[in-house]
Protein backbone atom coordinates (compact mmCIF):
# COMPACT_ATOMS: atom_id res chain seq x y z
CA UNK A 1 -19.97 -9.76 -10.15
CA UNK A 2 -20.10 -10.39 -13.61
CA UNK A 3 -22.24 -13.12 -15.18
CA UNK A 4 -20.66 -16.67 -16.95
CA UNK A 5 -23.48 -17.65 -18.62
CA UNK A 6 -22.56 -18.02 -22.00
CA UNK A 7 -19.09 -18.22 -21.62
CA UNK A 8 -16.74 -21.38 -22.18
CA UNK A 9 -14.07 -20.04 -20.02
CA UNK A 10 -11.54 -23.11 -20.03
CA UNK A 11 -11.39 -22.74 -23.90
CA UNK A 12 -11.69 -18.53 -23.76
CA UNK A 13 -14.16 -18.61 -26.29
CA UNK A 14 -17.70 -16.95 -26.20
CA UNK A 15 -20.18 -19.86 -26.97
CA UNK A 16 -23.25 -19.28 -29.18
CA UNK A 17 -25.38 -18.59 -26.34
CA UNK A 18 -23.59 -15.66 -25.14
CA UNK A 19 -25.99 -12.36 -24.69
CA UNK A 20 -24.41 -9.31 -24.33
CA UNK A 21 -21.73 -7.12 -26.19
CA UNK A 22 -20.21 -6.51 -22.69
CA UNK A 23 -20.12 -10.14 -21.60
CA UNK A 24 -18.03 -10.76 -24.70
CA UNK A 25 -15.63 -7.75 -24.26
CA UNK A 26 -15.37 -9.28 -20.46
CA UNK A 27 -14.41 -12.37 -22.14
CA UNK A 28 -11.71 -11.10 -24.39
CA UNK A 29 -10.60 -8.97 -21.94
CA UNK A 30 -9.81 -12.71 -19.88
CA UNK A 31 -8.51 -14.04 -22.96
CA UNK A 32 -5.66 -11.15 -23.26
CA UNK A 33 -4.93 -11.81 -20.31
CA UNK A 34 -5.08 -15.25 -20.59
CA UNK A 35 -2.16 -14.61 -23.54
CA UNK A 36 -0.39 -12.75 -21.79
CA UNK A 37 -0.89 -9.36 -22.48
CA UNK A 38 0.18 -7.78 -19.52
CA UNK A 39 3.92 -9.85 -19.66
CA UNK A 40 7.62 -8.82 -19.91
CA UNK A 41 9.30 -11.17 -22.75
CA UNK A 42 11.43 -13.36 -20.94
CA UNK A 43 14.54 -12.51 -23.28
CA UNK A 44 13.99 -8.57 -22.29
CA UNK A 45 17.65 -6.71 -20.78
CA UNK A 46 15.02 -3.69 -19.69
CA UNK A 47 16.66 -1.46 -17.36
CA UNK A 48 16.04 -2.00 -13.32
CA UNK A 49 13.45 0.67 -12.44
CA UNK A 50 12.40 -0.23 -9.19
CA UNK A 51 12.93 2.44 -6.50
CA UNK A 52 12.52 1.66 -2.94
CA UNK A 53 10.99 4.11 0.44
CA UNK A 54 10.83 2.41 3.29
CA UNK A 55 8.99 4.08 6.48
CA UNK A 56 9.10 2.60 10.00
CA UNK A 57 11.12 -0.85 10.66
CA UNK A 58 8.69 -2.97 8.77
CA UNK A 59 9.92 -1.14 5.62
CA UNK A 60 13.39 -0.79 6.59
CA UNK A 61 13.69 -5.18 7.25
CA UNK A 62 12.11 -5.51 4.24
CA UNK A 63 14.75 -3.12 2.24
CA UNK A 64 17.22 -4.86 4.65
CA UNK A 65 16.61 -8.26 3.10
CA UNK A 66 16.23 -6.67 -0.73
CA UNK A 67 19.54 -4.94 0.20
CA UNK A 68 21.47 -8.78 1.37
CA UNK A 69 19.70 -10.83 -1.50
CA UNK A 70 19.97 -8.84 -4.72
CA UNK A 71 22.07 -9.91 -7.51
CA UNK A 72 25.50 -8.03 -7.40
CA UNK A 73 24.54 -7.47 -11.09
CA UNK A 74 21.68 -6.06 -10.92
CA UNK A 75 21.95 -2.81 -12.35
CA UNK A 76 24.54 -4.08 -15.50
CA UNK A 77 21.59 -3.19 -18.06
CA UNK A 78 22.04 0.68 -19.54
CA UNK A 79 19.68 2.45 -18.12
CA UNK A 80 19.44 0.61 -14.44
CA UNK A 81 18.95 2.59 -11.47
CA UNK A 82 18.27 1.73 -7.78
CA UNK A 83 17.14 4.86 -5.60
CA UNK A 84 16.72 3.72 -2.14
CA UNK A 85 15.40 5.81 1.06
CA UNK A 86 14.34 4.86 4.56
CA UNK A 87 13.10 6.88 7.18
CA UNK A 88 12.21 6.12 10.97
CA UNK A 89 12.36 7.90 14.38
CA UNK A 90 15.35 7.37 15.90
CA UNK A 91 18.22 4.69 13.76
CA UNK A 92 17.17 1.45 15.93
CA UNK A 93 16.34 -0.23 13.13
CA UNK A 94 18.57 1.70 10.89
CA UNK A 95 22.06 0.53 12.18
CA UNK A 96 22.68 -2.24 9.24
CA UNK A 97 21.30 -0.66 6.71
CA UNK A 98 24.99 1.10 5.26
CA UNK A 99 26.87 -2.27 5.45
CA UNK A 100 24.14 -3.60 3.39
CA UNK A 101 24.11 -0.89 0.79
CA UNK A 102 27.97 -1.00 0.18
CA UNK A 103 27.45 -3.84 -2.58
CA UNK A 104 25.72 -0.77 -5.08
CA UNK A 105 28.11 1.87 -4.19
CA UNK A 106 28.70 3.94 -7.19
CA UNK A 107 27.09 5.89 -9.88
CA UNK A 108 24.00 4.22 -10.82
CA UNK A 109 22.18 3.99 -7.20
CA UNK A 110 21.75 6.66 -4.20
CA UNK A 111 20.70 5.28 -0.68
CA UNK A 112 19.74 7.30 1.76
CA UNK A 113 19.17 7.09 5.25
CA UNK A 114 17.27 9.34 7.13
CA UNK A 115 16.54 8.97 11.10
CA UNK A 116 14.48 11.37 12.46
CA UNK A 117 15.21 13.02 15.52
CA UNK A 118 12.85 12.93 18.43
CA UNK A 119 11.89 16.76 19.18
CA UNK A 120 10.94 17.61 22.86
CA UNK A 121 6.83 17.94 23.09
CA UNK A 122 7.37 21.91 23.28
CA UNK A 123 9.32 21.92 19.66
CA UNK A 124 6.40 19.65 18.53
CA UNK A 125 4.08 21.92 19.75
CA UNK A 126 6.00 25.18 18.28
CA UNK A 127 6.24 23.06 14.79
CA UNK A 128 2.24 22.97 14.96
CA UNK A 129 1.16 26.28 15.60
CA UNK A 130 3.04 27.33 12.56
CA UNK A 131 1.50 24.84 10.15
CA UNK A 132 -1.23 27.20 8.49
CA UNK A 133 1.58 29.23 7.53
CA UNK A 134 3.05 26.04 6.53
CA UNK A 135 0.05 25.10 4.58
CA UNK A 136 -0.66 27.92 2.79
CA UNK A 137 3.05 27.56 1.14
CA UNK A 138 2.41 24.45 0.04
CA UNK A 139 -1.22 24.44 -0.96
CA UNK A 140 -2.29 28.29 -1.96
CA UNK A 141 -5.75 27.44 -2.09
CA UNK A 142 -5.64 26.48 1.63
CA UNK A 143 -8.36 27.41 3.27
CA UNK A 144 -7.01 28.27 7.17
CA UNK A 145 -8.72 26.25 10.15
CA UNK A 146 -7.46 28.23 13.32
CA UNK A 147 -8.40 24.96 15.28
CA UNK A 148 -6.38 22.62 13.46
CA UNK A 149 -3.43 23.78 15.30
CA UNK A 150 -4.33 22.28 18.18
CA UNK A 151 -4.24 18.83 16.49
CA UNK A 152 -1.97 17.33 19.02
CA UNK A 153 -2.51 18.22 22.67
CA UNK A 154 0.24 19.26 24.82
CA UNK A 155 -0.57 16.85 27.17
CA UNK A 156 -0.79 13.90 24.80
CA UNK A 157 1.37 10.84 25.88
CA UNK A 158 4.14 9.88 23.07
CA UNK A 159 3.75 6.46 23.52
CA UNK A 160 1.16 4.32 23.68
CA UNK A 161 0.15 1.06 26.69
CA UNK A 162 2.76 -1.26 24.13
CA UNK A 163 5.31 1.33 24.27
CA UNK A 164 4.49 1.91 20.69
CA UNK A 165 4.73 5.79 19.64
CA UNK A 166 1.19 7.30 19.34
CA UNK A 167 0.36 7.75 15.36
CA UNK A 168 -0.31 11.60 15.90
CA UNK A 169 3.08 11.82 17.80
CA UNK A 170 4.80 10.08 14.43
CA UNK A 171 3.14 12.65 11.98
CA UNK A 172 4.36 15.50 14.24
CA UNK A 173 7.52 14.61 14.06
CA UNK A 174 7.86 13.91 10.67
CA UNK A 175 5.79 17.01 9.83
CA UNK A 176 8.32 19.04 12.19
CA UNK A 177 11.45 17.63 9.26
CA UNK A 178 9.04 18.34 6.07
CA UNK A 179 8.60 21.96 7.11
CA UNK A 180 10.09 23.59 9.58
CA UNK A 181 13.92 24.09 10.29
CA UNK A 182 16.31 23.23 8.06
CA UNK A 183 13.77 20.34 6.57
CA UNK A 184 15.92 17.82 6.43
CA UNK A 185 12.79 15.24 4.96
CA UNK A 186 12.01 18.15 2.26
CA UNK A 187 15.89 17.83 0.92
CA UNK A 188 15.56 13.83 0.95
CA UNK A 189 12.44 13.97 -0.65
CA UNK A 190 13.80 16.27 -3.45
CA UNK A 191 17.31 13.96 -3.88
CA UNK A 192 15.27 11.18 -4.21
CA UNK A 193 13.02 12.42 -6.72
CA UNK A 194 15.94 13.32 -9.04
CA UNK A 195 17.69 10.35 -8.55
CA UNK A 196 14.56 8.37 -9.83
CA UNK A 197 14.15 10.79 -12.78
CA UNK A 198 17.64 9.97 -13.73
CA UNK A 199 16.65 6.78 -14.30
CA UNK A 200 17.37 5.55 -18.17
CA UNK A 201 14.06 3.36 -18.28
CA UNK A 202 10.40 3.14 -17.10
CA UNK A 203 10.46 3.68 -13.16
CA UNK A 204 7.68 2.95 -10.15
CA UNK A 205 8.10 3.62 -6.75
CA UNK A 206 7.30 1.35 -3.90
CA UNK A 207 6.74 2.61 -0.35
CA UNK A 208 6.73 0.20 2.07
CA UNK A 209 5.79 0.14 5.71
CA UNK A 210 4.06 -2.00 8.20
CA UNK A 211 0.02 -0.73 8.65
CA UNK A 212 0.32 -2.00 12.13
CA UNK A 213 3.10 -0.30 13.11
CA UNK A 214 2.39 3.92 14.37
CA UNK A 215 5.34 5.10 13.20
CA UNK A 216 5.57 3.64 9.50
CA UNK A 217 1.79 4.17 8.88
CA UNK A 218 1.97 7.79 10.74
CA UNK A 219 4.60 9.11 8.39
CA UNK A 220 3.95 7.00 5.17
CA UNK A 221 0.62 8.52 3.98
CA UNK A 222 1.85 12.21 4.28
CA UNK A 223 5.28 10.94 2.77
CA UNK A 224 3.17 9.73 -0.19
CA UNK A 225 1.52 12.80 -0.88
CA UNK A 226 4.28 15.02 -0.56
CA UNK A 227 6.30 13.02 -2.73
CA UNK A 228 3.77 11.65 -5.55
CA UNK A 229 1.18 14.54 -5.65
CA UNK A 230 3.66 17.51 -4.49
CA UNK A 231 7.29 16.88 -5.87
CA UNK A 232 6.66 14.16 -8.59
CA UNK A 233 4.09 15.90 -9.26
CA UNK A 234 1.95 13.14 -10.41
CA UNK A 235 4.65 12.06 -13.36
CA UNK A 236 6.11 8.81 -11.82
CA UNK A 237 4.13 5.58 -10.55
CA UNK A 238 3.91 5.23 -7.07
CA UNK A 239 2.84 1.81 -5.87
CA UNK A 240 2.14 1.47 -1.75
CA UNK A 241 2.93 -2.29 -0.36
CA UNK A 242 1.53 -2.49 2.92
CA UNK A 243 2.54 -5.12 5.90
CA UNK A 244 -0.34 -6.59 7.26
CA UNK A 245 0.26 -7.50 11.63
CA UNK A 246 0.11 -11.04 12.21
CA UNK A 247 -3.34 -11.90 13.60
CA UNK A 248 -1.18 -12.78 17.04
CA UNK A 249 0.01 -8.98 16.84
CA UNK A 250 -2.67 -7.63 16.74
CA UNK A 251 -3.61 -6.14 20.33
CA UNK A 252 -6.24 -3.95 21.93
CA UNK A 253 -4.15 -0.80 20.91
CA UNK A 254 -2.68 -1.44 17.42
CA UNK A 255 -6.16 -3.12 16.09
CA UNK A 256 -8.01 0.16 16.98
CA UNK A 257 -5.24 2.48 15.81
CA UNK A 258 -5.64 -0.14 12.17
CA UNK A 259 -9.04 0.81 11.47
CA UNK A 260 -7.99 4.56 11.25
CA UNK A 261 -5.02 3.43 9.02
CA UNK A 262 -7.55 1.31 6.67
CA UNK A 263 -9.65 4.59 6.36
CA UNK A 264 -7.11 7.02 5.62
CA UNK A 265 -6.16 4.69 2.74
CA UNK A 266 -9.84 3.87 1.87
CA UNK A 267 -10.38 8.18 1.37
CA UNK A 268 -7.21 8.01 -0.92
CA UNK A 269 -7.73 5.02 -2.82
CA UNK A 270 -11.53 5.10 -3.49
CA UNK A 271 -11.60 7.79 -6.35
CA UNK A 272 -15.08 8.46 -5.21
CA UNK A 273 -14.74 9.14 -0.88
CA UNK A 274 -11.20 10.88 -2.61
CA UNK A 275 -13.43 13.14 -4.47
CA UNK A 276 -15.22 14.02 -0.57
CA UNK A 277 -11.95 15.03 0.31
CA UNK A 278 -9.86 16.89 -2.38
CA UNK A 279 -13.69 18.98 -2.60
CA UNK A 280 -12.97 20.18 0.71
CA UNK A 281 -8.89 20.03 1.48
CA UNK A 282 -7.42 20.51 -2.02
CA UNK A 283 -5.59 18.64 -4.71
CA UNK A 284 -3.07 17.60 -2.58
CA UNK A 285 -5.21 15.04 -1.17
CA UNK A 286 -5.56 13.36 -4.21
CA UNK A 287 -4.52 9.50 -4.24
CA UNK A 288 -0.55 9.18 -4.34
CA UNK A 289 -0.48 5.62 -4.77
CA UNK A 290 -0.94 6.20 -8.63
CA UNK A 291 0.44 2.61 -9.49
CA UNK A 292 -2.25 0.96 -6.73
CA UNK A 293 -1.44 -0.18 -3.11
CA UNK A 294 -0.84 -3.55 -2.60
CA UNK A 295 -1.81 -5.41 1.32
CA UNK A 296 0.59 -8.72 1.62
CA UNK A 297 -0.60 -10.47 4.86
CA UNK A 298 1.59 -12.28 7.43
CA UNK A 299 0.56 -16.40 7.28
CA UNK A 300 -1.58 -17.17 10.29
CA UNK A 301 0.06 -20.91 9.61
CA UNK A 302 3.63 -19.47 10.98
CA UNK A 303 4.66 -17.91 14.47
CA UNK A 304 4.82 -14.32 14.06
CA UNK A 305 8.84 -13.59 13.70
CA UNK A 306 8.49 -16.67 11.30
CA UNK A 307 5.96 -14.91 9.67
CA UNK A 308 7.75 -11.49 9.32
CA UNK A 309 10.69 -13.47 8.08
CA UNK A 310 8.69 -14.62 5.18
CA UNK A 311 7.58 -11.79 4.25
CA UNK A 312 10.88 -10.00 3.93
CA UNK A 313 12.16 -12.48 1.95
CA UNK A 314 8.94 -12.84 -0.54
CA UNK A 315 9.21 -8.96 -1.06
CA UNK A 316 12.70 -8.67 -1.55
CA UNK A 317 12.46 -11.27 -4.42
CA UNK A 318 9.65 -9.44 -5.84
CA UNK A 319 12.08 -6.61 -6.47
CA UNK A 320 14.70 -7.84 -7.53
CA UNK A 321 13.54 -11.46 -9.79
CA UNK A 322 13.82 -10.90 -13.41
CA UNK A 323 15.51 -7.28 -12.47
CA UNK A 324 12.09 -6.25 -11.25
CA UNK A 325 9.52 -7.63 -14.24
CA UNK A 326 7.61 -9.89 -11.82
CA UNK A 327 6.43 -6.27 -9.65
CA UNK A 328 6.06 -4.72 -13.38
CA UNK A 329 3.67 -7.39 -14.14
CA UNK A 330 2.56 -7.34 -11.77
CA UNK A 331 1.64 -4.13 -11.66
CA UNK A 332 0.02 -4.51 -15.24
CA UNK A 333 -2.05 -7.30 -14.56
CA UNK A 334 -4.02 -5.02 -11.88
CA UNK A 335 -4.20 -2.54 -15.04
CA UNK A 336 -5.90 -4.68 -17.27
CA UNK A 337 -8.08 -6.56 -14.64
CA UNK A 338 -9.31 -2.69 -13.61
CA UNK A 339 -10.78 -1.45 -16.90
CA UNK A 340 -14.06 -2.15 -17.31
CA UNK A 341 -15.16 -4.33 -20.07
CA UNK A 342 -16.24 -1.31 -22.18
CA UNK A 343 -13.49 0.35 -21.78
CA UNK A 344 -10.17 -0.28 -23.65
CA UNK A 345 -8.45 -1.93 -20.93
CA UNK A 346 -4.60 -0.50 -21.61
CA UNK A 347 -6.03 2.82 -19.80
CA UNK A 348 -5.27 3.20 -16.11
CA UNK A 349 -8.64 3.02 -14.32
CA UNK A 350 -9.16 5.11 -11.04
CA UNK A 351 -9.97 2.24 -8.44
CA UNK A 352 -13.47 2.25 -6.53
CA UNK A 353 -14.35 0.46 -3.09
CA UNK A 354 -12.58 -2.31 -4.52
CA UNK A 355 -9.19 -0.69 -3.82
CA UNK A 356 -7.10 -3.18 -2.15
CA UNK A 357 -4.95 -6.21 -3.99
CA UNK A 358 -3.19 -8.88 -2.17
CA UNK A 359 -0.05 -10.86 -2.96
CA UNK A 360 0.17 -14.14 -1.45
CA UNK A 361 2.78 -16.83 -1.04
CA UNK A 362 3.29 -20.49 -0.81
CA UNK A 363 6.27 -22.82 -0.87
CA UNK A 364 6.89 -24.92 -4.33
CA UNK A 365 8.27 -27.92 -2.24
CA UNK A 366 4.76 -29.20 -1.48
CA UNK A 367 0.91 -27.90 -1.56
CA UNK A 368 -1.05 -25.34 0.91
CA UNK A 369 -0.55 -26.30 4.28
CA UNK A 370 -3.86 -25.04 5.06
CA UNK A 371 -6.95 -26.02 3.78
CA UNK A 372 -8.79 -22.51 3.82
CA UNK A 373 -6.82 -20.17 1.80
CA UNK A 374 -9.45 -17.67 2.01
CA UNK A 375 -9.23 -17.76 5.97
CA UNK A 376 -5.32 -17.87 6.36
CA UNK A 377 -5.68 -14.70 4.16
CA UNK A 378 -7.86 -13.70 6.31
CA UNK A 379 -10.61 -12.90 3.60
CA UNK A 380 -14.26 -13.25 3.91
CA UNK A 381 -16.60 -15.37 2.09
CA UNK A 382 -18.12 -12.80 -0.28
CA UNK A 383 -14.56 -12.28 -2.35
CA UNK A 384 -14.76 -13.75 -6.14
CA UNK A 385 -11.65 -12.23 -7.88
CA UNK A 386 -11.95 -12.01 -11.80
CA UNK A 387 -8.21 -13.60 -12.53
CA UNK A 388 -6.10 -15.10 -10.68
CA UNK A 389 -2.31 -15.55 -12.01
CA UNK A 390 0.06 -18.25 -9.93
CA UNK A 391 3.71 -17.79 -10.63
CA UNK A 392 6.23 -20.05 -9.81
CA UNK A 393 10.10 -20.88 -11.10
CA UNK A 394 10.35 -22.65 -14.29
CA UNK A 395 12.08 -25.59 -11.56
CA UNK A 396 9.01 -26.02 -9.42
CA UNK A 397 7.18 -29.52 -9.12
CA UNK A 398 4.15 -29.23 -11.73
CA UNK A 399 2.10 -31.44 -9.73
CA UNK A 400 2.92 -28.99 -6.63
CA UNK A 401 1.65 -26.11 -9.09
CA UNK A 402 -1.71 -28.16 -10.20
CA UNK A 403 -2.11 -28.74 -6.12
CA UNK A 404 -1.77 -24.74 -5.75
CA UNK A 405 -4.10 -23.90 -8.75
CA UNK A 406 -6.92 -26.25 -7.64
CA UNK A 407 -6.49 -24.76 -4.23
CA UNK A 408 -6.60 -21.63 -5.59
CA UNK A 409 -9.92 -22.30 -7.75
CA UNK A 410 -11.49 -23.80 -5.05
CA UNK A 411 -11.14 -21.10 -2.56
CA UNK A 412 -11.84 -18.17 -4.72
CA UNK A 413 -14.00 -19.80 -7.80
CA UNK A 414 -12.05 -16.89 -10.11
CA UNK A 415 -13.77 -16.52 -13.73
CA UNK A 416 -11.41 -18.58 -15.10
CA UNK A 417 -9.20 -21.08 -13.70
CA UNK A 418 -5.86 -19.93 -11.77
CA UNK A 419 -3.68 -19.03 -15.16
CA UNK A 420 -0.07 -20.56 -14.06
CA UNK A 421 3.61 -18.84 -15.52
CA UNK A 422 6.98 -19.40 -14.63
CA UNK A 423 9.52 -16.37 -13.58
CA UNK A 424 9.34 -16.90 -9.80
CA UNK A 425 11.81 -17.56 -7.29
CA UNK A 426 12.89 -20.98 -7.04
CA UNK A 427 10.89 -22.26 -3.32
CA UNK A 428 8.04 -19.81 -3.88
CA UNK A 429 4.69 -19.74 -5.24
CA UNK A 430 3.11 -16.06 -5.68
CA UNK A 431 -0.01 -15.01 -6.94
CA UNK A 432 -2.21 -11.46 -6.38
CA UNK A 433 -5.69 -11.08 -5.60
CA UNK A 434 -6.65 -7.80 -7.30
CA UNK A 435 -10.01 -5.65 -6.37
CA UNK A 436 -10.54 -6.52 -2.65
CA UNK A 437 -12.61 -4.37 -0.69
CA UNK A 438 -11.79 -3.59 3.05
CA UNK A 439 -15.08 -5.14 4.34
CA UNK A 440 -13.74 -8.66 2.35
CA UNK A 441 -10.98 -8.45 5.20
CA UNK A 442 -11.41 -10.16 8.49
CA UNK A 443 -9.15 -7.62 10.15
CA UNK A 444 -11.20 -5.03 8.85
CA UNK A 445 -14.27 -5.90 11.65
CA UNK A 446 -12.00 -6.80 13.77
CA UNK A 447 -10.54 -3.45 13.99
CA UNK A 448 -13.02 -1.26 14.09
CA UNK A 449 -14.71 -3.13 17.43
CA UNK A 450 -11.45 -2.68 19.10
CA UNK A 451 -11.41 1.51 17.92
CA UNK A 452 -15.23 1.27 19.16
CA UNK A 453 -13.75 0.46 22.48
CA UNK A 454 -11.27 3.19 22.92
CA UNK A 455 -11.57 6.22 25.01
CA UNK A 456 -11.98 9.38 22.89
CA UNK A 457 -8.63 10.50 23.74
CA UNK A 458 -7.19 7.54 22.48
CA UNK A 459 -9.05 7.66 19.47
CA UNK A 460 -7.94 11.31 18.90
CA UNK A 461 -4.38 9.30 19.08
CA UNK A 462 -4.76 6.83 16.48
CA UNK A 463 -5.59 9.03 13.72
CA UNK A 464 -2.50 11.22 10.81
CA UNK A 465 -4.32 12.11 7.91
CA UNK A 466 -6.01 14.86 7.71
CA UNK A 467 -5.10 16.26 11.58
CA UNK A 468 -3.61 19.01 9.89
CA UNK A 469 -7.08 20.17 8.36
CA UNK A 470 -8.44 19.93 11.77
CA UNK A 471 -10.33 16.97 11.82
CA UNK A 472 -10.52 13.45 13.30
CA UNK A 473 -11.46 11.33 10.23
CA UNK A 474 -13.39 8.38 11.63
CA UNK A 475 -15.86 10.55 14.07
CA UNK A 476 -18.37 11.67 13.08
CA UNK A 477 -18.92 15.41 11.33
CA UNK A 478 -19.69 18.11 13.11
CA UNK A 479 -20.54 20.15 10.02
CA UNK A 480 -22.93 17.52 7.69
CA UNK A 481 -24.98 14.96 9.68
CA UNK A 482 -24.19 11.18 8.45
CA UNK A 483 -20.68 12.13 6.71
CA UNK A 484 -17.31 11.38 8.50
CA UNK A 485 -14.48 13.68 9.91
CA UNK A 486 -15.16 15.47 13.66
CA UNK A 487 -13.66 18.97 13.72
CA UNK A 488 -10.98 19.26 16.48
CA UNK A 489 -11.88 22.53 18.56
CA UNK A 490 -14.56 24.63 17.37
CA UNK A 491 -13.08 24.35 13.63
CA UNK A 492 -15.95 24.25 10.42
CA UNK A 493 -13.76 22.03 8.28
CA UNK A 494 -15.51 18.95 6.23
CA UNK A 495 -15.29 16.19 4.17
CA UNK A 496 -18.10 14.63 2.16
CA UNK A 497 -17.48 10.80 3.21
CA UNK A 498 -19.87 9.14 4.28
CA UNK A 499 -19.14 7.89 7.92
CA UNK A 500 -21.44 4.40 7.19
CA UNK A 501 -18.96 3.79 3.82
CA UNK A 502 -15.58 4.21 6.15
CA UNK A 503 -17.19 1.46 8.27
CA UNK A 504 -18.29 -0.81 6.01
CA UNK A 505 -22.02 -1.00 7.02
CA UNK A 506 -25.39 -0.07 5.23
CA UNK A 507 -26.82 3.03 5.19
């Protein structure tokens, strides 16, 4: 945490007493912000840039509402491009999505739907045992694991006790349409990659899926990689927005199967467990989400569809307000408030444990209808964010805003006091919470007690990334005592993550 002393942070001004050269490059690094460093001029025509993946139906609703709310004119600047794909097993939740997408027909946007077929558990299984051939096209440094082929028993259920699909059973069967047949994700991958490069401005990508849900955070991760560190290769910003499950939704089965989702992001965000794994299963492992990856929570204060609701709505404004400069800022702001003091903070610094930013929202009509922020959020006591930013439309009640800004100081006791800026939606307050770690999350405990609880088989259920390489990433190594990653079968795979890191205890 850094140190105030010495700093007269409601003027941004180092006071005489100040002791260290980094204490006042901390400070001016809070007074560029502070100016507004990190802000698109409100008079700016840039082109729309945002592109849009969304995995499993909490991705799809969201792109459902973006889809209903946008402004017919958003993409009337030169340049302006909307590239829009979504991807689940089956088209349940998939059904609404062309009516929607009718309003930007035409030459500057592609939308693409893509429902994956469900494959018997013997075409699954034939996919599989071809997947070190698979891998060794893909990655030629691949070193084989005979065992990981047996990543997903024949026997395995599909679904789970909810009648959710098991995790594993979602990778399969996206992993079936990235390699083998006529690949139909490959193809949609690749059209969606040159539809963003056609893009006449700056673009990002935003993959978004529900972390709850098995099917969007079974296929998401892999999407990710094959998409940012494979076809992009690395050259466009890729941003991951994840749904939190409302603390009602939460069950015996989709808490457990959340702690293996919040360590399979925790080994691609943290540059340093990252390093554990690229060491061991190539470059290809390295962190897609090159723009950051973003958690936005479902309010506690609301009944869950309410909740969801919300959500959808708050997103698909982030998109598409000010043609997409609040998510640009956004984006910007977690820039700046990276860098280290000593560093020049316009460089993009690799994240550490403190991976994970939060967006939160509030109405404009009146103050926080809770009094803990921090616990609606569901974040623990030990969370002191450097700069906080609350945006709200230039309509919005002041005295609301001053009610939201000392609830927000109170609650979080940032460096500085909550900076306020107009360019929100008119009804909603926004703000992000940048540099969270996963242990500052109650769900984060939570979680791993109920994946404590499982049967092994189970377990061996919850977990996508890294089956492939043969190994079951929050077990225990079989290879290097006290690191992470079981090997399935008698395989001699590793990783060098610590195990104690992945669960957020001491060593």
């Amino acid at each position: 945490m850094s140190q105030n002393a010495g700093l007269d942070l409601r003027r941004g001004r180092p006071l005489p007493a100040i002791g260290t050269t980094e204490a006042k490059l901390q400070q001016r690094k809070l007074d560029a912000l502070k100016r507004g460093i990190h802000r698109i001029p409100k008079s700016s025509q840039h082109p729309f840039g945002i592109h849009l993946i969304a995995v499993g139906e909490g991705g799809v609703r969201v792109v459902q509402s973006f889809l209903d709310n946008a402004p017919a004119d958003l993409l009337d600047p030169p340049g302006s491009r909307l590239t829009i794909l979504a991807v689940d097993i089956g088209d349940g939740n998939l059904g609404c999505l062309p009516e929607s997408a009718a309003k930007f027909s035409g030459d500057r946007s592609q939308i693409k739907i893509v429902p994956l077929d469900m494959p018997t558990m013997g075409e699954l299984q034939a996919s599989i045992a071809r997947y070190v051939e698979f891998l060794k096209l893909e990655y030629p440094l691949y070193h084989p694991n005979p065992d990981s082929v047996a990543w997903l028993p024949a026997n395995a259920p599909s679904r789970d006790a909810d009648g959710s699909m098991q995790r594993a059973v979602a990778k399969a069967v996206y992993g079936r349409a990235f390699y083998d047949g006529n690949r139909p994700m490959h193809g949609a991958l690749k059209s969606f990659a040159a539809s963003v490069e056609a893009t006449g401005g700056d673009s990002v990508v935003a993959i978004v899926f529900g972390l709850g849900e098995s099917v969007g955070s079974g296929i998401a991760l892999d999407l990710a990689r094959h998409l940012s560190s494979g076809i992009f290769g690395r050259r466009v910003l890729v941003t991951g927005i994840g749904i939190l499950p409302h603390p009602n939704d939460i069950a015996s089965a989709r808490g457990a199967r959340l702690h293996a989702v919040f360590s399979e992001l925790d080994v691609l965000c943290d540059e340093t467990k990252n390093k554990g794994v690229t060491l061991s299963c190539g470059d290809l492992f390295k962190n897609p989400f090159t723009a950051g990856f973003i958690l936005v929570p479902q309010p506690a204060s609301m009944e869950s569809n309410e909740a969801r609701e919300a959500v959808e709505r708050q997103l698909s404004s982030l998109f598409a307000e000010r043609r997409g400069a609040n998510l640009w800022e956004a984006l910007r702001l977690l820039n700046w408030v990276a860098a280290p003091s000593t560093q020049h903070s316009a460089a993009r610094t690799p994240w550490g444990s403190r991976w994970v930013h939060m967006f939160g929202f509030g109405s404009d009509d009146t103050g926080p209808v809770v009094k803990d922020i921090r616990a609606a959020l569901g974040l623990l006591s030990d969370y002191q964010p450097e700069f906080l930013e609350l945006r709200m439309a230039e309509t919005a009640d002041d005295q609301v805003a001053g009610l939201w800004a000392d609830a927000l100081d109170a609650a979080f006791s940032p460096e500085v006091p909550t900076h306020r800026v107009h360019g929100g939606s008119p009804g909603t307050i926004q703000y992000l919470l940048p540099r969270i770690a996963l242990k500052d999350l109650s769900a984060f405990q939570g979680a791993l007690e109920e994946y404590d609880a499982e049967p092994a088989d189970q377990r061996h259920l919850d977990h996508a990334l890294l089956l492939e390489q043969g190994l079951l990433l929050c077990e225990p190594s079989t290879m290097i005592e006290g690191m992470a990653g079981a090997n399935i079968g008698d395989g001699k795979q590793w990783i060098a993550v610590p195990l104690h890191l992945l669960r957020g205890e001491d060593a």
